[in-house]
C-alpha atoms as a PDB file:
ATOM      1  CA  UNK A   1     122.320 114.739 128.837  1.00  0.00           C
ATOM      2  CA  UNK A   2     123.002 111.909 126.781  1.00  0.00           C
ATOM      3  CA  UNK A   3     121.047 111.758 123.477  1.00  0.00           C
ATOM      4  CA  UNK A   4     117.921 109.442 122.576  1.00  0.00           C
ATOM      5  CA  UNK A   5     118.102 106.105 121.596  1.00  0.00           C
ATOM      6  CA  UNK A   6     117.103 105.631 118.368  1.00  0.00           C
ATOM      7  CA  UNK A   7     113.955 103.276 117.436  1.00  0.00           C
ATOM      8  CA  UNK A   8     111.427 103.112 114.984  1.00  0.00           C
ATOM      9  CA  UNK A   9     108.446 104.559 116.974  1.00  0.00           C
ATOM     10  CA  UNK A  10     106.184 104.129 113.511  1.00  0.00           C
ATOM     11  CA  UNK A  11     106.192 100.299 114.665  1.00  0.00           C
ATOM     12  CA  UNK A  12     103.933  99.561 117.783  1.00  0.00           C
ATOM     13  CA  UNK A  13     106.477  99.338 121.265  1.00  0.00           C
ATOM     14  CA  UNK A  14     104.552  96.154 121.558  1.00  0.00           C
ATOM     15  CA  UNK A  15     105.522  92.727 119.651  1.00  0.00           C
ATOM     16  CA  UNK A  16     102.315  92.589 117.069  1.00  0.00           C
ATOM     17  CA  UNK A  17     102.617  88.754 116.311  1.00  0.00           C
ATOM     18  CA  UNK A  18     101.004  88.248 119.449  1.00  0.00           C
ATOM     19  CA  UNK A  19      97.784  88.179 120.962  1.00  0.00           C
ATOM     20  CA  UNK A  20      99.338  90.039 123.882  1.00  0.00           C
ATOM     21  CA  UNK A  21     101.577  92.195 122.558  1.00  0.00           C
ATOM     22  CA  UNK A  22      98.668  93.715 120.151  1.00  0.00           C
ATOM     23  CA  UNK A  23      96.239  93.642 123.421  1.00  0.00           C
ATOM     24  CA  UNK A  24      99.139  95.612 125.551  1.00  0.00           C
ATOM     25  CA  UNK A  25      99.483  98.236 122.319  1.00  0.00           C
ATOM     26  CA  UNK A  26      95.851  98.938 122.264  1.00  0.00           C
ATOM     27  CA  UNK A  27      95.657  99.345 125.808  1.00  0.00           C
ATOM     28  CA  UNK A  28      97.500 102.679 125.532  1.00  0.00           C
ATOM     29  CA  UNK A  29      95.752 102.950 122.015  1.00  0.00           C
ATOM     30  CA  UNK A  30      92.188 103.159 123.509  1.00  0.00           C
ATOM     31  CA  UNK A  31      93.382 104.229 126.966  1.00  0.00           C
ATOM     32  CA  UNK A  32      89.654 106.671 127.783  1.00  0.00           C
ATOM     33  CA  UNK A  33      91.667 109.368 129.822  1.00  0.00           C
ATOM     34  CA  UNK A  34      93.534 110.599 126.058  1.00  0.00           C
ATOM     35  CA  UNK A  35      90.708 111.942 126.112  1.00  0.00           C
ATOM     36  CA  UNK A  36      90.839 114.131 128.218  1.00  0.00           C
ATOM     37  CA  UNK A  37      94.164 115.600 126.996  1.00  0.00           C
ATOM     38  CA  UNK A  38      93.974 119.189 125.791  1.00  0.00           C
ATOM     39  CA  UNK A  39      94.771 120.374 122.295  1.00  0.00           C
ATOM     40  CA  UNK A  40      97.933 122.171 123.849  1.00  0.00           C
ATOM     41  CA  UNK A  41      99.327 118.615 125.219  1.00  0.00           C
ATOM     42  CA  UNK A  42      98.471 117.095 121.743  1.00  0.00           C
ATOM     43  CA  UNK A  43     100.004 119.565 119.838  1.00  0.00           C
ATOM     44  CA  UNK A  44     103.421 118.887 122.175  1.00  0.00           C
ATOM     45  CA  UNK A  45     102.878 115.470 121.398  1.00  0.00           C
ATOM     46  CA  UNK A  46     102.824 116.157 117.897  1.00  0.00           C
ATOM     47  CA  UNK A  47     105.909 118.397 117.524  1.00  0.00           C
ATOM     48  CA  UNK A  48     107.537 115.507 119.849  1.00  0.00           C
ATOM     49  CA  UNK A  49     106.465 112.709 117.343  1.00  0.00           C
ATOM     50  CA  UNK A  50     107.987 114.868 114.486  1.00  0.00           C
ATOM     51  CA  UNK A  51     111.647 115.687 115.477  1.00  0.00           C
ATOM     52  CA  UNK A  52     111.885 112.604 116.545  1.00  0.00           C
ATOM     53  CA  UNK A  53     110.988 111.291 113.565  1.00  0.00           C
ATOM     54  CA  UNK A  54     113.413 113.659 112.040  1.00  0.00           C
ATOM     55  CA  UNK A  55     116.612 112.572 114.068  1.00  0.00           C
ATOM     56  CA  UNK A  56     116.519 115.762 115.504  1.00  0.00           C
ATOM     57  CA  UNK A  57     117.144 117.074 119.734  1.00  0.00           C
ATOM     58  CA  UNK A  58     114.126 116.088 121.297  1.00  0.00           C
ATOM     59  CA  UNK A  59     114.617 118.115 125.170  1.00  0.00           C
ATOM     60  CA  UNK A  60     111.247 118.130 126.295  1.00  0.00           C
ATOM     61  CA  UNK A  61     111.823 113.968 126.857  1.00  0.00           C
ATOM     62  CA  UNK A  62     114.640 112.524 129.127  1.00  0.00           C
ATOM     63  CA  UNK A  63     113.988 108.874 128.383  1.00  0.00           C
ATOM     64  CA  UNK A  64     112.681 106.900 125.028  1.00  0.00           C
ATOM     65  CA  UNK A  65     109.661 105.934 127.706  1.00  0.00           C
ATOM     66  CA  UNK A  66     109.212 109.578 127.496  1.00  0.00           C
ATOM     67  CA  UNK A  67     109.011 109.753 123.534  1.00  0.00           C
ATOM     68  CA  UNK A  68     106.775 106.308 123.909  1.00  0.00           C
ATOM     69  CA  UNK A  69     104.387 108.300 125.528  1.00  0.00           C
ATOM     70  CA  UNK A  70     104.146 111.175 123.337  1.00  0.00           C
ATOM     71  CA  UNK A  71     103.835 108.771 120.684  1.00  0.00           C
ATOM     72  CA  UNK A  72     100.421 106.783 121.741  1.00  0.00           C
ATOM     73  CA  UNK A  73      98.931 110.244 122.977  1.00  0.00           C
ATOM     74  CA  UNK A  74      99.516 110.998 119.303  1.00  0.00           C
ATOM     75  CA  UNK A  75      98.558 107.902 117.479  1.00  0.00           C
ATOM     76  CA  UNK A  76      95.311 108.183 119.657  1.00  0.00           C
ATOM     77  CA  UNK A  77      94.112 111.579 118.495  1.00  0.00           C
ATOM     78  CA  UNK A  78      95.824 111.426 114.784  1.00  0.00           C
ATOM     79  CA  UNK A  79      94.869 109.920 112.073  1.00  0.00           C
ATOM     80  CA  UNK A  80      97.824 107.450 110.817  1.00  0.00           C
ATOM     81  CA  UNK A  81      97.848 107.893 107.646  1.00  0.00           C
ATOM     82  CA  UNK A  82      96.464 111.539 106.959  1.00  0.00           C
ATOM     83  CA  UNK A  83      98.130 112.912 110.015  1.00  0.00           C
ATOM     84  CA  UNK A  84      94.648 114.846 110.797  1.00  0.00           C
ATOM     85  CA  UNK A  85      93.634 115.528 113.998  1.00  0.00           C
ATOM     86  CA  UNK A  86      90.490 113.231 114.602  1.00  0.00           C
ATOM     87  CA  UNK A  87      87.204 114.182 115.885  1.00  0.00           C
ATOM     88  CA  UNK A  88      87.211 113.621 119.865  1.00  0.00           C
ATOM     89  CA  UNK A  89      84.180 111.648 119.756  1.00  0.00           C
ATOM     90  CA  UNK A  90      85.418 109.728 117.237  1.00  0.00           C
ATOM     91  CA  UNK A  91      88.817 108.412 118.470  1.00  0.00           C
ATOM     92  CA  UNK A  92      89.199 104.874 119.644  1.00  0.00           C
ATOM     93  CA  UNK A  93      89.914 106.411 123.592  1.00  0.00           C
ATOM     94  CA  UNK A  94      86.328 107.614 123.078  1.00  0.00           C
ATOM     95  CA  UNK A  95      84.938 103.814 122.719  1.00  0.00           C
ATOM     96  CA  UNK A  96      85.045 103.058 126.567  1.00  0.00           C
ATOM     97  CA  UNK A  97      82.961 106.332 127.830  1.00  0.00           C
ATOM     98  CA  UNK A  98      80.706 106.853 125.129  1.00  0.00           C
ATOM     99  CA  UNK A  99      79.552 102.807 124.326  1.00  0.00           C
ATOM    100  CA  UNK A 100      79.375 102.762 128.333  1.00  0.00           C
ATOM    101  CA  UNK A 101      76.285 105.539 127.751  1.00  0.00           C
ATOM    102  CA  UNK A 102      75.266 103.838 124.735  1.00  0.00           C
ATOM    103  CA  UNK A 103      75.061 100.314 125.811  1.00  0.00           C
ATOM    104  CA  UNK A 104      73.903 101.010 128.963  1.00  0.00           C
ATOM    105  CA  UNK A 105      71.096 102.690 127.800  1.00  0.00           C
ATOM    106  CA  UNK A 106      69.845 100.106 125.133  1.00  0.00           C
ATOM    107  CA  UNK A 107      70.621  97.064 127.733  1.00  0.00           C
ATOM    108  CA  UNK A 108      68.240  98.919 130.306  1.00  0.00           C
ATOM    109  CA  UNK A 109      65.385 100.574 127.848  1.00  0.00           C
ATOM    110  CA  UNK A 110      64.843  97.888 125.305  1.00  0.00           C
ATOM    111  CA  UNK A 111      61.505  96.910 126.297  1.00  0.00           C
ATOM    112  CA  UNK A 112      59.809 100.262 124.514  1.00  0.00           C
ATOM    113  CA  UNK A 113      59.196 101.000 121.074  1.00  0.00           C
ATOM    114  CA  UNK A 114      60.635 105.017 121.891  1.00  0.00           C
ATOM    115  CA  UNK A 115      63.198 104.013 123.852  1.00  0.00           C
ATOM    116  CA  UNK A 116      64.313 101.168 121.031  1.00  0.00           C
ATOM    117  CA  UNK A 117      64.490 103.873 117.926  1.00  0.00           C
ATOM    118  CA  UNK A 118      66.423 106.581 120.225  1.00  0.00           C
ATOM    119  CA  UNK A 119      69.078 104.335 121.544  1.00  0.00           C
ATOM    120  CA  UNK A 120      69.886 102.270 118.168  1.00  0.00           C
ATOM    121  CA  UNK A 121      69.573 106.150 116.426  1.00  0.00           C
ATOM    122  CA  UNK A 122      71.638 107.197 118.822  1.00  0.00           C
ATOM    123  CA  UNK A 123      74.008 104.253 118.531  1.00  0.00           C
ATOM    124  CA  UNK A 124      74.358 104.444 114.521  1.00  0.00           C
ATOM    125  CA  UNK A 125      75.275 108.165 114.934  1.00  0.00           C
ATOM    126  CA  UNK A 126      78.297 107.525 117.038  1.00  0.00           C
ATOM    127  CA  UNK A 127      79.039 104.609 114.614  1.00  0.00           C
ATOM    128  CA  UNK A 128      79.148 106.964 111.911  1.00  0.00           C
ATOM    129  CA  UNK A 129      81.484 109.566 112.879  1.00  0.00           C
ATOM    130  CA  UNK A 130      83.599 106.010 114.362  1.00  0.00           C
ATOM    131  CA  UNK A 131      83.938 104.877 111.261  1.00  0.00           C
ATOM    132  CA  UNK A 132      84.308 108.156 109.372  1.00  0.00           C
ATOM    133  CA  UNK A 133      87.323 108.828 111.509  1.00  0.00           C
ATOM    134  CA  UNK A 134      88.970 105.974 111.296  1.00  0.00           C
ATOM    135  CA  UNK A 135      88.851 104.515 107.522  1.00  0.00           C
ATOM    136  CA  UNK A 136      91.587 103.455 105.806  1.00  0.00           C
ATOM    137  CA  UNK A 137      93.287 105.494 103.542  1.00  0.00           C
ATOM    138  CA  UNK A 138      93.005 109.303 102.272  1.00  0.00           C
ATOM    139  CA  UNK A 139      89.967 108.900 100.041  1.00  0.00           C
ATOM    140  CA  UNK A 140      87.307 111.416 100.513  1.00  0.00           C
ATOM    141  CA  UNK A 141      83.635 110.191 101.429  1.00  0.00           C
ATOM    142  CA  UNK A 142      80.696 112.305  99.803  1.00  0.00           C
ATOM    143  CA  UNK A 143      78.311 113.755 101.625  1.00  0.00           C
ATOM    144  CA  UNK A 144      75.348 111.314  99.810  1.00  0.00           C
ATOM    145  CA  UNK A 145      77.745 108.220 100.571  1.00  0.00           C
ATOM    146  CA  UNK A 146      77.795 109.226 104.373  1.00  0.00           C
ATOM    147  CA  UNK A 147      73.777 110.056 104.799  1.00  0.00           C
ATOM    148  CA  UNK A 148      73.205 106.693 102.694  1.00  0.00           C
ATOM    149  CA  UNK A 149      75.281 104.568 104.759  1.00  0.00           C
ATOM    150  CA  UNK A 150      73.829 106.478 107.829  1.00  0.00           C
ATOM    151  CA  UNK A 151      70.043 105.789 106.989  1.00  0.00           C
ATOM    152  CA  UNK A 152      70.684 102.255 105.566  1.00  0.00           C
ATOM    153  CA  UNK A 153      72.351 101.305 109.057  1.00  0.00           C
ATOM    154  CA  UNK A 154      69.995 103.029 111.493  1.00  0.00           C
ATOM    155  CA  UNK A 155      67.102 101.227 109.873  1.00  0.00           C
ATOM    156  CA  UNK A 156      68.783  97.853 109.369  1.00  0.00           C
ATOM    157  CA  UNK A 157      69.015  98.220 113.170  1.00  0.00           C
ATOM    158  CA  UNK A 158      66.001  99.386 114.012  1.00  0.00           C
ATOM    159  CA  UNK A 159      63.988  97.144 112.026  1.00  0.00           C
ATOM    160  CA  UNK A 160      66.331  94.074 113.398  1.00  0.00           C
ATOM    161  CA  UNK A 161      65.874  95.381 116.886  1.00  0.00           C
ATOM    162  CA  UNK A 162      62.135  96.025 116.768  1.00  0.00           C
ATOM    163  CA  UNK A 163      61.193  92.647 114.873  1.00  0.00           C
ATOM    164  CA  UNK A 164      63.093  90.733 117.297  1.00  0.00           C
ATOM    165  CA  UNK A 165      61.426  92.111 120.231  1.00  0.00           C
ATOM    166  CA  UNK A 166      58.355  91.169 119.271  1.00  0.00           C
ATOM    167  CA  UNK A 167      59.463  87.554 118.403  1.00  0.00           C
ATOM    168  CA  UNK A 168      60.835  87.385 121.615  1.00  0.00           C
ATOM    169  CA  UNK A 169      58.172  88.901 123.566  1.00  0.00           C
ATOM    170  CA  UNK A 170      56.679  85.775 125.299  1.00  0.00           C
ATOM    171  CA  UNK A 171      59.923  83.770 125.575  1.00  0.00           C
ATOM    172  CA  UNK A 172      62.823  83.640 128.163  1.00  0.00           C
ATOM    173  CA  UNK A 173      63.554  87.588 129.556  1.00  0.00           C
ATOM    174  CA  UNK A 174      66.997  86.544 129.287  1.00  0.00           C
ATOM    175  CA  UNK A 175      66.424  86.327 124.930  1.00  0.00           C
ATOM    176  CA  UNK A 176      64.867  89.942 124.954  1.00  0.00           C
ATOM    177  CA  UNK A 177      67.903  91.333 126.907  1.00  0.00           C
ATOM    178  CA  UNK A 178      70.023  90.085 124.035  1.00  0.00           C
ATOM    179  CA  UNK A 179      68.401  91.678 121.549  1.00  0.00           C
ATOM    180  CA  UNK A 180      70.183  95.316 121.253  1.00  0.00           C
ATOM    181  CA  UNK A 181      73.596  92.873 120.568  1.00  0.00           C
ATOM    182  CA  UNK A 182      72.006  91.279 117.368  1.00  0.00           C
ATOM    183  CA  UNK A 183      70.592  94.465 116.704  1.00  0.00           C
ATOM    184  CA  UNK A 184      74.049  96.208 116.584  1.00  0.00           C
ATOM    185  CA  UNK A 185      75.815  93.260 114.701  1.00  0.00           C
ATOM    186  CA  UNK A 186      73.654  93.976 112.432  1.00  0.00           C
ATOM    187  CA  UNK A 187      73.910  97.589 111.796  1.00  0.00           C
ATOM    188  CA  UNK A 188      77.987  97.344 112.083  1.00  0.00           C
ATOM    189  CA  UNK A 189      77.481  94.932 109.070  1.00  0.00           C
ATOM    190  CA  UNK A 190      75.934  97.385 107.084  1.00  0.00           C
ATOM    191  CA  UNK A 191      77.376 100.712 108.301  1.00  0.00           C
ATOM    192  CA  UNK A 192      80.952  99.697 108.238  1.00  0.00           C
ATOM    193  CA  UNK A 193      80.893  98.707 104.435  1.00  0.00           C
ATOM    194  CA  UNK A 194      79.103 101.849 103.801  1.00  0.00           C
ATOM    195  CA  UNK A 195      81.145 104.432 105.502  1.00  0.00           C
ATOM    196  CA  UNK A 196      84.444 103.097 103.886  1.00  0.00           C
ATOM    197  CA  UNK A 197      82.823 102.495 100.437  1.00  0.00           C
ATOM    198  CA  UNK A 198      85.523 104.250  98.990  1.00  0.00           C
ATOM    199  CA  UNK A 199      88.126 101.351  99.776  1.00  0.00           C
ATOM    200  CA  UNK A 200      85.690  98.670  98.426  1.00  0.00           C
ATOM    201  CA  UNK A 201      85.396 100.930  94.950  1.00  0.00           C
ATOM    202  CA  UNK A 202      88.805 102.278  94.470  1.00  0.00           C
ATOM    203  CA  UNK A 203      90.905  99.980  97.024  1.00  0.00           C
ATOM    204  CA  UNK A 204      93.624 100.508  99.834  1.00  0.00           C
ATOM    205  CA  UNK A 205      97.471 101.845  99.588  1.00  0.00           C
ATOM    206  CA  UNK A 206     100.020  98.451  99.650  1.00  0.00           C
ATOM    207  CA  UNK A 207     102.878  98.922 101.224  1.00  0.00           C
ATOM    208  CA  UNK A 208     106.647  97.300 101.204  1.00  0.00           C
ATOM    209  CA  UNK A 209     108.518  96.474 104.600  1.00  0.00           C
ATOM    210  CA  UNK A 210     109.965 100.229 104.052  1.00  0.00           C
ATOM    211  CA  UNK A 211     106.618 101.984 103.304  1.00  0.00           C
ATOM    212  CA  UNK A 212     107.349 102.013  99.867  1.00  0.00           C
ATOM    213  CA  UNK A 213     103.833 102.409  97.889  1.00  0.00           C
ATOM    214  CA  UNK A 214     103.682  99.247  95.851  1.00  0.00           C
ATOM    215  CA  UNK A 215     100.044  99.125  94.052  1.00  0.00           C
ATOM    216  CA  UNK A 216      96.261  99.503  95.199  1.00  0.00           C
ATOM    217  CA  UNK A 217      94.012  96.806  95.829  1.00  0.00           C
ATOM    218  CA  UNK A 218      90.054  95.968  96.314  1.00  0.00           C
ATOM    219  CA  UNK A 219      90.223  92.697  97.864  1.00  0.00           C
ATOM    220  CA  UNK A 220      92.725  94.131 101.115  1.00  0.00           C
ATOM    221  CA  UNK A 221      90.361  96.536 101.093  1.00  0.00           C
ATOM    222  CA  UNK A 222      87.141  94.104 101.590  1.00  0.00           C
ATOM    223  CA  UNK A 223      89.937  91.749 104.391  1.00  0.00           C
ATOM    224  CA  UNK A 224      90.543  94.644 106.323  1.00  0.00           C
ATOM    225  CA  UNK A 225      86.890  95.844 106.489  1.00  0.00           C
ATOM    226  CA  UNK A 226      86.353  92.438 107.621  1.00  0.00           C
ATOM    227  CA  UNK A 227      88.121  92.322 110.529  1.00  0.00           C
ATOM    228  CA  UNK A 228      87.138  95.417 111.467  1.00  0.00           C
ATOM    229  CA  UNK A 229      83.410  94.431 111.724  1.00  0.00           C
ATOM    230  CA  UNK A 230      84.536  90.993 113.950  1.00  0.00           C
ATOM    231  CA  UNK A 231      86.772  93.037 115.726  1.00  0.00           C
ATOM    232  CA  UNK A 232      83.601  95.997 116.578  1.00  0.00           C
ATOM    233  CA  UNK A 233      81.122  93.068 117.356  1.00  0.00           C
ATOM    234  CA  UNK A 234      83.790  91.263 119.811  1.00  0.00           C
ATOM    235  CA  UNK A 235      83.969  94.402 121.627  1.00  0.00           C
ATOM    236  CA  UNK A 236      80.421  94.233 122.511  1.00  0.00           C
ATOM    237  CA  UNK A 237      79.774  91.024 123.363  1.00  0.00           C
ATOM    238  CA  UNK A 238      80.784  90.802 127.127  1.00  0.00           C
ATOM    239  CA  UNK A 239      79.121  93.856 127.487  1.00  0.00           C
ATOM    240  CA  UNK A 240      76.240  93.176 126.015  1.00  0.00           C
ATOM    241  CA  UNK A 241      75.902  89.305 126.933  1.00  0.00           C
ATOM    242  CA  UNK A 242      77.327  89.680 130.420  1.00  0.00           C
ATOM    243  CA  UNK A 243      75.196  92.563 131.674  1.00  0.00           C
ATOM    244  CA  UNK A 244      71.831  90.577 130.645  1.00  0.00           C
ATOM    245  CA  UNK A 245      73.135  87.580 132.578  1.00  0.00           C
ATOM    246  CA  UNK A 246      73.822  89.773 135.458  1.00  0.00           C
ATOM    247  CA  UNK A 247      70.509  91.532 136.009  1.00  0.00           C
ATOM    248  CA  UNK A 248      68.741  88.387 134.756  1.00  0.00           C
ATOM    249  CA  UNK A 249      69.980  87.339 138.043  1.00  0.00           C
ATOM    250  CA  UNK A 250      69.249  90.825 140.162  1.00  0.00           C
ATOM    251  CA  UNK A 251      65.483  90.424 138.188  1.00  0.00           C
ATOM    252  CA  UNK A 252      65.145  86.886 139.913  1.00  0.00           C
ATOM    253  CA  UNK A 253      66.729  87.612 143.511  1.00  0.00           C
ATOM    254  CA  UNK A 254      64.311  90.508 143.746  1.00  0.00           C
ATOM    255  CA  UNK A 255      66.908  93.099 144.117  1.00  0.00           C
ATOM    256  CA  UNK A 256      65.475  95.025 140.856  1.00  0.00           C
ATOM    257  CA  UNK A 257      61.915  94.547 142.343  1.00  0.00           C
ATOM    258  CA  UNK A 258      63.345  95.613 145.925  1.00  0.00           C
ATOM    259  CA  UNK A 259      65.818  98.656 144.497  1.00  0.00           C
ATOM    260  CA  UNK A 260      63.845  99.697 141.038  1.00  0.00           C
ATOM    261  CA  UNK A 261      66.077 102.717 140.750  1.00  0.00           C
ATOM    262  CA  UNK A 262      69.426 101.110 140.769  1.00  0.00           C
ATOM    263  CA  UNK A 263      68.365  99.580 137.269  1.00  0.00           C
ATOM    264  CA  UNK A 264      69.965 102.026 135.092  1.00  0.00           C
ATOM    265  CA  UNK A 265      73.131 102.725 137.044  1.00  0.00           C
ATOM    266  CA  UNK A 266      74.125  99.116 137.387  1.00  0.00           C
ATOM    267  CA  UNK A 267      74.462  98.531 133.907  1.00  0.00           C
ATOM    268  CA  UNK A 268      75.628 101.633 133.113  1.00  0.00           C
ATOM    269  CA  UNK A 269      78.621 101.025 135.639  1.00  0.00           C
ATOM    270  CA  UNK A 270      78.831  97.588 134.471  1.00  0.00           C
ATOM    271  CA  UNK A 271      79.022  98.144 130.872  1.00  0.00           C
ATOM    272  CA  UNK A 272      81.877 100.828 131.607  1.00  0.00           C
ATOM    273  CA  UNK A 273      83.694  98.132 133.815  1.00  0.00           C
ATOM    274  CA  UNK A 274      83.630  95.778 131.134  1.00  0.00           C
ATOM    275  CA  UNK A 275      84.503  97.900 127.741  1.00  0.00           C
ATOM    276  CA  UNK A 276      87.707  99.123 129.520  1.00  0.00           C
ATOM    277  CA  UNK A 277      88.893  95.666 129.053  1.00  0.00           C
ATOM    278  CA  UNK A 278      86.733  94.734 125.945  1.00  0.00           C
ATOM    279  CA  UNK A 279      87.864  97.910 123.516  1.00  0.00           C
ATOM    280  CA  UNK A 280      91.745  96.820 123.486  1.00  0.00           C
ATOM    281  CA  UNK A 281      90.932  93.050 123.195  1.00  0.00           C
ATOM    282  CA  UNK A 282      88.740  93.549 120.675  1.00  0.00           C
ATOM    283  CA  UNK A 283      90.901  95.418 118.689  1.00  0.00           C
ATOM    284  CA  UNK A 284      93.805  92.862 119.107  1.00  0.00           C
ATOM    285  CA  UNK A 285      91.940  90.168 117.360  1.00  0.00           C
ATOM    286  CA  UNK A 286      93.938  91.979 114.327  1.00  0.00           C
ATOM    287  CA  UNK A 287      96.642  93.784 113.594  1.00  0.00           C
ATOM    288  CA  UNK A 288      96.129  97.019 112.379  1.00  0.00           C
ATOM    289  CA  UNK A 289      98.683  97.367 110.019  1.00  0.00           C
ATOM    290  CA  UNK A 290      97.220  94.044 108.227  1.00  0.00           C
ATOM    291  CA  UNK A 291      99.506  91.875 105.762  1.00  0.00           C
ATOM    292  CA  UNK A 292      98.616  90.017 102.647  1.00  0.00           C
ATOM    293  CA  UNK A 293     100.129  87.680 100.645  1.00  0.00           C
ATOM    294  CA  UNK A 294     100.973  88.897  97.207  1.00  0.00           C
ATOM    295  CA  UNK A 295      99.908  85.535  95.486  1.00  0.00           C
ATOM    296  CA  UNK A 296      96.181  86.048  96.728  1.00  0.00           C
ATOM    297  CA  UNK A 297      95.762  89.592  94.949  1.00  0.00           C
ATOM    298  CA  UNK A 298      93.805  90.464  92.355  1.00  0.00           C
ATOM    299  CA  UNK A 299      96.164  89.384  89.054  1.00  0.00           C
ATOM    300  CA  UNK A 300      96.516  93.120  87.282  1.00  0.00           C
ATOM    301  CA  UNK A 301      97.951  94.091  91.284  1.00  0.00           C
ATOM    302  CA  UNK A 302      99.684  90.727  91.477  1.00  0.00           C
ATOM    303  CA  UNK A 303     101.506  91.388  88.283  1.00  0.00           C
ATOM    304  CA  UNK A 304     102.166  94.651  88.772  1.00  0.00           C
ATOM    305  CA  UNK A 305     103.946  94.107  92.163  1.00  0.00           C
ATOM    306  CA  UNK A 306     105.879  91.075  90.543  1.00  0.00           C
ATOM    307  CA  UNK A 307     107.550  93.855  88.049  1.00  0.00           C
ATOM    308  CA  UNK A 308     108.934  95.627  90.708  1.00  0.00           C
ATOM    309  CA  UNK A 309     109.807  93.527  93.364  1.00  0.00           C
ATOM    310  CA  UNK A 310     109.969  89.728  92.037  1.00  0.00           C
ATOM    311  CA  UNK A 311     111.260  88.888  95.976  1.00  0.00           C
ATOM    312  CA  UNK A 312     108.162  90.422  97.549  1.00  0.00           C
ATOM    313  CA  UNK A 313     106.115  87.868  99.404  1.00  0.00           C
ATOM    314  CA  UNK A 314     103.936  89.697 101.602  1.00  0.00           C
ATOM    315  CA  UNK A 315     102.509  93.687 101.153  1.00  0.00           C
ATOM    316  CA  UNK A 316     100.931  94.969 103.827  1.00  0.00           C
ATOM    317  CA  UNK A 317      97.994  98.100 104.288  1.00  0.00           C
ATOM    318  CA  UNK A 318      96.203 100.061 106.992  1.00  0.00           C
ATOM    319  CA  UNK A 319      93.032  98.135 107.798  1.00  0.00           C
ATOM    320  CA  UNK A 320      91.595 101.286 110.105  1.00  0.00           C
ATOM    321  CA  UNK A 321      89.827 100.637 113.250  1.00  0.00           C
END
């Protein structure tokens, strides 16, 4: 058998540049059914990933396709830069299944006060271990830092959620069904900053085009935590804007009044429909490994890069998930 072609699998298979190539690379990224793969099949994936890496024989793969494979299965259950296996429920191929629950069950049961606290609770918990698992970096987050940032986002959505449904109460049903989305805009506003603290305080690793460590900085840090909140709200708008327009319409055709119990299951099944597509695309509003130019750093970085590599233009950093 003939041997391997060499490529860098550490870059994406996909062109990042692009809209579409990013979207295509998180496809296989968030694909839900790596999931479902068992800690046997990760651990080949692993091994796979690292004698290839290596330059070394590779027989369990007869094609590069092969190795490309291995490689997202990988990427989707490892952490990129720690190499740690992730927490299932935390992995980005957990998004589709688990927001489908989630979402599903705030869209339907966000008239009551009960029903309001558990789902947004509910919600802020999966948030947490989301963004736990997939900061930037190595730094370690204390156990205060993570039950702070936990409380401070479950109430900022709760109390957002709850005041808002009573301003809403006598106005359009349509504005009440929106609610949950500006309640979990919201809380990703406050419980992505808190969960990845540790990058706003002590900053993010800056790499060269060779992965060369080249300085730390506080201000990639705060762009990269950025996108990621855009990027986390994006992938619940057409869920959570296109399922109240959809049984808006069911409400006023009488098929809700007519079918009562096909409520819940509608926009549970809808919700999953739409995150399959709305995970990956809202992930590919950025590239994960983000650049920055190394004029816009703060000047003790700035400088500090200029020393070493006067011809450096752009560093770049993990901006996590």
């Amino acid at each position: 058998m003939s041997p391997l072609p060499r490529v860098n699998i550490d870059q994406p298979k996909y062109d990042q540049e692009s809209y579409l190539g990013r979207a295509k690379h998180f496809f296989l990224l968030t694909n839900p059914l790596n999931v479902l793969a068992s800690p046997a099949k990760l651990e080949e994936a692993r091994q796979i990933v690292l004698k290839y890496r290596a330059g070394k024989d590779v027989p369990e793969c007869k094609t590069i396709d092969d190795v490309w494979r291995a490689k997202y299965l990988y990427d989707s259950a490892f952490h990129p830069e720690t190499g740690e296996k992730q927490i299932v429920i935390g992995r980005m191929a957990a998004q589709m299944p688990m927001n489908t629950i989630i979402t599903g069950g705030m869209m339907t049961f966000y008239k009551s006060t009960a029903a309001v606290v558990f789902w947004q609770w509910f919600n802020q918990t999966f948030n947490a271990i989301v963004n736990f698992t997939n900061r930037s970096g190595t730094s370690p987050i204390s156990q205060p830092q993570l039950i702070t940032s936990y409380c401070l986002a479950t109430s900022g959505a709760l109390v957002t959620a709850l005041s808002l449904n009573r301003a809403v109460k006598n106005m359009n049903p349509l504005l009440g069904r929106l609610v949950p989305l500006v309640a979990v805009g919201a809380a990703n506003c406050i419980n992505i900053p808190c969960m990845r603290m540790q990058e706003l305080r002590n900053g993010v690793v800056l790499l060269d085009e060779n992965n060369n460590e080249m300085g730390i900085s506080k201000k990639a840090a705060m762009v990269g935590i950025s996108a990621v909140i855009l990027s986390r709200i994006a992938m619940a708008v057409p869920g959570m804007t296109l399922t109240p327009v959809l049984m808006n319409t069911l409400e006023k055709r009488g098929f809700l009044a007519k079918y009562p119990r096909s409520n819940a299951p509608i926009q549970v099944l809808f919700c999953g429909f739409v995150l399959i597509f709305a995970t990956p695309l809202g992930c590919a509003f950025f590239k994960q490994r983000a650049g920055i130019k190394v004029d816009s750093l703060e000047s003790e970085v700035r400088d500090s890069i200029k020393k070493k590599r006067p011809d450096l233009d752009t560093v770049w950093f993990n901006k996590g998930l």
